[in-house]
Each structure stands twice: as C-alpha cells, then as structure tokens.
PDB file of N, CA and C in Angstrom:
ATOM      1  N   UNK A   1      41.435  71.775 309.303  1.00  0.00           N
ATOM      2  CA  UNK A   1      41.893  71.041 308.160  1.00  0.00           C
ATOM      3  C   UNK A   1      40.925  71.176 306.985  1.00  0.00           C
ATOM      4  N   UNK A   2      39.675  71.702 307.227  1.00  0.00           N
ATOM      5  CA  UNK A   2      38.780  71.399 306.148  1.00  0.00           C
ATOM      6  C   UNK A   2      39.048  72.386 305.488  1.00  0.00           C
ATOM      7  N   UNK A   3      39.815  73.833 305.660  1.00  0.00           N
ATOM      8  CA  UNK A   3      39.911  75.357 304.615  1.00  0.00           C
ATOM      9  C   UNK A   3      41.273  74.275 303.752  1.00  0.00           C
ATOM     10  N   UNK A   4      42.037  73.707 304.611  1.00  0.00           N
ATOM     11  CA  UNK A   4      43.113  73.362 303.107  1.00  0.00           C
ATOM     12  C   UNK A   4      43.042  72.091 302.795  1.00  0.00           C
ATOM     13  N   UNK A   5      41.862  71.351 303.068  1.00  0.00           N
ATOM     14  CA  UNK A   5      41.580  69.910 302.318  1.00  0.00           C
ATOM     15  C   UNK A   5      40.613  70.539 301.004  1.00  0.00           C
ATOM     16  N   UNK A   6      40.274  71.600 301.762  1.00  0.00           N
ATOM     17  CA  UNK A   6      39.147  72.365 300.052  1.00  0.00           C
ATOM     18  C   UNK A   6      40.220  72.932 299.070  1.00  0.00           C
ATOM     19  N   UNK A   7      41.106  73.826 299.589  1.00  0.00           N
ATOM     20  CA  UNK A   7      42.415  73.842 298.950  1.00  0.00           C
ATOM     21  C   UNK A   7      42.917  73.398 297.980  1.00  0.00           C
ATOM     22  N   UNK A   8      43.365  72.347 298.553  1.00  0.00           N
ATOM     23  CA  UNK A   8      44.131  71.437 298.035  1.00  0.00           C
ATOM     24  C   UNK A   8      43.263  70.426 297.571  1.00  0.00           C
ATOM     25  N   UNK A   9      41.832  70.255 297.370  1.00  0.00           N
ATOM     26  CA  UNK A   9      40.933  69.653 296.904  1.00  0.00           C
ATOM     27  C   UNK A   9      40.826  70.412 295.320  1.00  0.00           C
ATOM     28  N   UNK A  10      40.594  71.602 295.457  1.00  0.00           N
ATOM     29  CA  UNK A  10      40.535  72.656 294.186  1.00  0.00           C
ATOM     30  C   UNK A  10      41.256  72.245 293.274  1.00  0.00           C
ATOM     31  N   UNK A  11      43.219  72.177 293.548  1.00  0.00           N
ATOM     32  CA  UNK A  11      44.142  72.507 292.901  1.00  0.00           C
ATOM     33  C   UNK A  11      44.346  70.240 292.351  1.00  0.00           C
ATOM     34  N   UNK A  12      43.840  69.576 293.230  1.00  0.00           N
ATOM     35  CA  UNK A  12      44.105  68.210 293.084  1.00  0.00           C
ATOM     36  C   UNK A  12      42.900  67.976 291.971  1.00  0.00           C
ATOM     37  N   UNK A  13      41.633  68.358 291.912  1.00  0.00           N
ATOM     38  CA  UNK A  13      40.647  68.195 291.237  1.00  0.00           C
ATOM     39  C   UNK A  13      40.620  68.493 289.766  1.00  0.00           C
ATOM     40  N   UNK A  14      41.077  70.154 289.598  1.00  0.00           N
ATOM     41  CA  UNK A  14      41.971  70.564 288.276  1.00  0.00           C
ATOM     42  C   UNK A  14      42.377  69.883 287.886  1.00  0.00           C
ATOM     43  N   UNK A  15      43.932  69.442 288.658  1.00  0.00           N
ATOM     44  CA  UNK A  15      44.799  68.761 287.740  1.00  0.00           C
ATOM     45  C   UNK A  15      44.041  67.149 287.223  1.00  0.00           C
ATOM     46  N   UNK A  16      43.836  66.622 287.747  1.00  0.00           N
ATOM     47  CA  UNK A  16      43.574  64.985 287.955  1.00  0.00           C
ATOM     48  C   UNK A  16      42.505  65.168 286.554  1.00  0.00           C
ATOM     49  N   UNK A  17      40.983  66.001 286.837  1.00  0.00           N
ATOM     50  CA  UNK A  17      39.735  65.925 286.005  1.00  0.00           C
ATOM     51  C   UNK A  17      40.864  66.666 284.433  1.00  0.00           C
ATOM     52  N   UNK A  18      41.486  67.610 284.370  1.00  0.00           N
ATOM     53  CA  UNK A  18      42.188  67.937 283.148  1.00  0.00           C
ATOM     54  C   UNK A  18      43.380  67.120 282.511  1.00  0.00           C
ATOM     55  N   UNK A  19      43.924  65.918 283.429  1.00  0.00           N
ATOM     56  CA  UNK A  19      44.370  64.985 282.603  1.00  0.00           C
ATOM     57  C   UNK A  19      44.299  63.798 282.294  1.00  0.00           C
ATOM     58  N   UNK A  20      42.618  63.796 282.865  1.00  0.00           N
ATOM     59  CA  UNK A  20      42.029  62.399 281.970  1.00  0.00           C
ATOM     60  C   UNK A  20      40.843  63.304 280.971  1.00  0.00           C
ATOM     61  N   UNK A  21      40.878  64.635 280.779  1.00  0.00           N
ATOM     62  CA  UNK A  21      39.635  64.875 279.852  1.00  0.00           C
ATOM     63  C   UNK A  21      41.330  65.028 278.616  1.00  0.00           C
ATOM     64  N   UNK A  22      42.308  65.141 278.751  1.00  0.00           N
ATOM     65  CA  UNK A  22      43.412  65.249 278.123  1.00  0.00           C
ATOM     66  C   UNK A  22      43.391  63.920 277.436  1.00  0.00           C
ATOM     67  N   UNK A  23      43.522  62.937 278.647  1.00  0.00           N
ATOM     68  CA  UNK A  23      43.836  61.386 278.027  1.00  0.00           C
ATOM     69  C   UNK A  23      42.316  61.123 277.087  1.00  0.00           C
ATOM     70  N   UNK A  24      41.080  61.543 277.514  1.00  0.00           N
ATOM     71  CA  UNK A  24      40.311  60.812 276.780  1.00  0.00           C
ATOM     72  C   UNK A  24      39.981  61.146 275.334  1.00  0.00           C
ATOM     73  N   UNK A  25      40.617  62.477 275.585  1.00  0.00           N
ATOM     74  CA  UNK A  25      40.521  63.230 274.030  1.00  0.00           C
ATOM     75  C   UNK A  25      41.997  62.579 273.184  1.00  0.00           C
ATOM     76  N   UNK A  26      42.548  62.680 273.589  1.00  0.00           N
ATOM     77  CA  UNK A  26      44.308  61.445 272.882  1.00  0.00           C
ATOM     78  C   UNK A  26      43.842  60.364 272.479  1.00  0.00           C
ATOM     79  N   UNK A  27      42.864  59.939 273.219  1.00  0.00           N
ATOM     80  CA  UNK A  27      42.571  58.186 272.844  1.00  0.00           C
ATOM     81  C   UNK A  27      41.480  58.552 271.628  1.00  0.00           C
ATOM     82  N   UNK A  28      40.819  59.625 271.505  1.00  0.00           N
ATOM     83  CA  UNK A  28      39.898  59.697 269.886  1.00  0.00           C
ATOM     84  C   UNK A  28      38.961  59.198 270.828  1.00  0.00           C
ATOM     85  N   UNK A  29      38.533  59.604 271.857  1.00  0.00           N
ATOM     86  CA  UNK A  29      36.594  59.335 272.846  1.00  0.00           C
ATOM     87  C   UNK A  29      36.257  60.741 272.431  1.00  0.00           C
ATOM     88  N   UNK A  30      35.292  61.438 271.422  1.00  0.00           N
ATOM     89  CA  UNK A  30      35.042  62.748 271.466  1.00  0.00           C
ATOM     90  C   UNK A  30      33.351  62.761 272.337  1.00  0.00           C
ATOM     91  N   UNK A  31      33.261  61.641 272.741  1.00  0.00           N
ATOM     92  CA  UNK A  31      31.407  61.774 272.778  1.00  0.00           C
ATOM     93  C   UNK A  31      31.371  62.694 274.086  1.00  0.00           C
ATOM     94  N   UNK A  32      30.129  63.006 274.322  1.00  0.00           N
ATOM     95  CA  UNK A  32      29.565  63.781 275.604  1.00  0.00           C
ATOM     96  C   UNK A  32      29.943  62.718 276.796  1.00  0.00           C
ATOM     97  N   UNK A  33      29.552  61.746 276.975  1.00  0.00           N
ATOM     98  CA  UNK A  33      29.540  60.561 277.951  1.00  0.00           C
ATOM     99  C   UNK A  33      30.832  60.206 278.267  1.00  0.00           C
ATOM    100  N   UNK A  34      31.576  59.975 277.574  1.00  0.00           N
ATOM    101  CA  UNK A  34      33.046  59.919 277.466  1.00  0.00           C
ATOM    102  C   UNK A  34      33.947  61.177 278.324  1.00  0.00           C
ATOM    103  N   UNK A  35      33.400  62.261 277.880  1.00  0.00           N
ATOM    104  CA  UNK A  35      34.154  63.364 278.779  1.00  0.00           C
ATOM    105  C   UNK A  35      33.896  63.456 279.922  1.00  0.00           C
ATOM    106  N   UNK A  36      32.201  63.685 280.334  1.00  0.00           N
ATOM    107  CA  UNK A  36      31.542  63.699 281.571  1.00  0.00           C
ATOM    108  C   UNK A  36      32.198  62.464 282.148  1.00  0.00           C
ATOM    109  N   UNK A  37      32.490  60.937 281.966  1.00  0.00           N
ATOM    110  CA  UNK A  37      33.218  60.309 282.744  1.00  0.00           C
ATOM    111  C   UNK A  37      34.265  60.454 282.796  1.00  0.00           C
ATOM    112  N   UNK A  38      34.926  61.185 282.105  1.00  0.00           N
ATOM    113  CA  UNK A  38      36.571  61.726 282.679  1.00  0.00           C
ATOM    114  C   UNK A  38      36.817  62.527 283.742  1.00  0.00           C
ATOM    115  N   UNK A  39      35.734  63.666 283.439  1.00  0.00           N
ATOM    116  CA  UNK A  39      35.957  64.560 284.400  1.00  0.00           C
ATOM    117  C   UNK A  39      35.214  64.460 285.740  1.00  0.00           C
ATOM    118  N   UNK A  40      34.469  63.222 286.273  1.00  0.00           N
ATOM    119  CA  UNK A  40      33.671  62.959 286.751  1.00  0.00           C
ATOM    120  C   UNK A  40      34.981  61.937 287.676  1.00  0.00           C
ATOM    121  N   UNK A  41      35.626  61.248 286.779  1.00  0.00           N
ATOM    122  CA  UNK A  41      36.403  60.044 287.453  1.00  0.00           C
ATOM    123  C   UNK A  41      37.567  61.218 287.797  1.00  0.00           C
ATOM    124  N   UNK A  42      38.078  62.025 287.594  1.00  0.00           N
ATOM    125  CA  UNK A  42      38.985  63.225 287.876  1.00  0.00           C
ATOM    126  C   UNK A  42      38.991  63.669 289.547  1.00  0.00           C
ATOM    127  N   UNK A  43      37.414  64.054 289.288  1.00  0.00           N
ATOM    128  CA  UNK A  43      36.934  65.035 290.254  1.00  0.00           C
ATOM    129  C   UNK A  43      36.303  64.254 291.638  1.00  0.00           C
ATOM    130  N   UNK A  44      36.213  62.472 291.231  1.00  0.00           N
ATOM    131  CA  UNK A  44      36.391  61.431 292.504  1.00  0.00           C
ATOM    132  C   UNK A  44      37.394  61.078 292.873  1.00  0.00           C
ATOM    133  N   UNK A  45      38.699  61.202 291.970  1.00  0.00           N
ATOM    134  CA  UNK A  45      40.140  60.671 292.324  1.00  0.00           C
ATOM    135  C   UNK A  45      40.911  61.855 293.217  1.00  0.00           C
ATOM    136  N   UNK A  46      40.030  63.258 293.312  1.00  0.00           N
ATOM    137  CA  UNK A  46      40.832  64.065 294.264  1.00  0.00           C
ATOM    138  C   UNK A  46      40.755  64.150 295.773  1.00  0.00           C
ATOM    139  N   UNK A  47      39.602  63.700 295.797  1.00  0.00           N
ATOM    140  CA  UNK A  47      38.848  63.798 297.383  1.00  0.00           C
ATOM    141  C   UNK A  47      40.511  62.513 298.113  1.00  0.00           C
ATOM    142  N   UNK A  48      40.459  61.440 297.778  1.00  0.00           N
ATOM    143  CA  UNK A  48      41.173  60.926 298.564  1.00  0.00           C
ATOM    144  C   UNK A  48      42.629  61.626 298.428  1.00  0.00           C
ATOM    145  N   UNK A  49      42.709  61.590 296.832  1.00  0.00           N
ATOM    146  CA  UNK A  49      44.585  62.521 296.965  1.00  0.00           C
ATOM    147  C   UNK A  49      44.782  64.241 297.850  1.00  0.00           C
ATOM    148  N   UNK A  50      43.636  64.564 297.887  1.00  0.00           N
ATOM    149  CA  UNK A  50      43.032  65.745 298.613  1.00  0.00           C
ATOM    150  C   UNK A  50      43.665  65.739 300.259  1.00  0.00           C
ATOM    151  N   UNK A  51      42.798  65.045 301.234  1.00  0.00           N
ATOM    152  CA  UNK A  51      42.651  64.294 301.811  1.00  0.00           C
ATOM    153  C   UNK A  51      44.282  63.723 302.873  1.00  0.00           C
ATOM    154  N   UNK A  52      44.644  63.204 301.751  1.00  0.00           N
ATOM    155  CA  UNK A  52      46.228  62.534 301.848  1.00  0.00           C
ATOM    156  C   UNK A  52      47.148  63.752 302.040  1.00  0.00           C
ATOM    157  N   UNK A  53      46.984  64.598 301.054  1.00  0.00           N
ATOM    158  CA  UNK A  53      47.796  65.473 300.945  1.00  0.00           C
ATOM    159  C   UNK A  53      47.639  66.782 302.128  1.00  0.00           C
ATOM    160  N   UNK A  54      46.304  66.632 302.706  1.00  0.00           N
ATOM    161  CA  UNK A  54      45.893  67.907 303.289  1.00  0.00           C
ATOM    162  C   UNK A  54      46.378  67.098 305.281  1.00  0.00           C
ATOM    163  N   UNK A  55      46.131  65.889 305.352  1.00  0.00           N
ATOM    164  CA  UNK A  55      46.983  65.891 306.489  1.00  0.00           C
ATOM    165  C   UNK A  55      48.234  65.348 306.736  1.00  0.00           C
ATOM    166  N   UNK A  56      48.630  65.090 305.469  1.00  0.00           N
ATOM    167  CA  UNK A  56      50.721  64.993 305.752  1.00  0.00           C
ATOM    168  C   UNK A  56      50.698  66.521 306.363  1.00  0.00           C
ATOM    169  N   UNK A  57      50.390  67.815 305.022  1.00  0.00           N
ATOM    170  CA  UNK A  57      50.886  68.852 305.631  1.00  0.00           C
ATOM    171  C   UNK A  57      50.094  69.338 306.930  1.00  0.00           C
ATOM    172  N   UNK A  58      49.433  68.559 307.546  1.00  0.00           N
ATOM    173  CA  UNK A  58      48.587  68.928 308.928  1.00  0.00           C
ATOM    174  C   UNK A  58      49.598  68.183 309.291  1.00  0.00           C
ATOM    175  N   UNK A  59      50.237  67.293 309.704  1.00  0.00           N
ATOM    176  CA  UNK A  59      51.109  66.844 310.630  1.00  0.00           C
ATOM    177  C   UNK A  59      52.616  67.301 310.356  1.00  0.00           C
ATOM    178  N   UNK A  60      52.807  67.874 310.015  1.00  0.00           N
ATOM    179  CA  UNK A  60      54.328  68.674 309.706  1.00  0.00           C
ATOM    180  C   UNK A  60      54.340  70.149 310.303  1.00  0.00           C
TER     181      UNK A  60
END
C-alpha cells in the first residue's frame, strides 16, 4: 500500500497545496508567509485524503 499511498499522496498534495495557494492569492494574501501556509496546510491535508483514498482502492 505504501507505492500507491505515495501515489496518490503526489496527485492529492498537488491538487489540495494548488488550491489554497489559488484561494490565498483570490483573497489579495500576496506575502511570503501567507503562501508558505497555504501550501504547507495543502501538503498536511493530503496525507489523510491520501491515506483514505489509497485503502478504499486497497480493499476493492
């Protein structure tokens, strides 16, 4: 499980960290600190959707 929790960690991490550095740039946050916590809160929100997603398709 761990080759497609990295997987699917990759492709969950992308998306998630690129649409809060999306949202934080919409909201007018241009600072350094501001992004680094977007993409920071992105790239912690995948491990569990990662995770979730990597053993549904382990049990199917």
């Amino acid at each position: 499980m761990s080759r497609l929790f990295s997987l699917v960690y990759s492709l969950a991490a992308t998306v998630l960290a690129g649409s809060a550095l999306v949202a934080v740039l919409v909201a007018g946050w241009v600072s350094a600190p501001a992004i680094v916590a977007a993409l920071a809160t992105g790239a912690a929100l995948a491990a569990p959707v990662a995770y979730a997603v990597a053993r549904h398709l382990e049990q199917q």
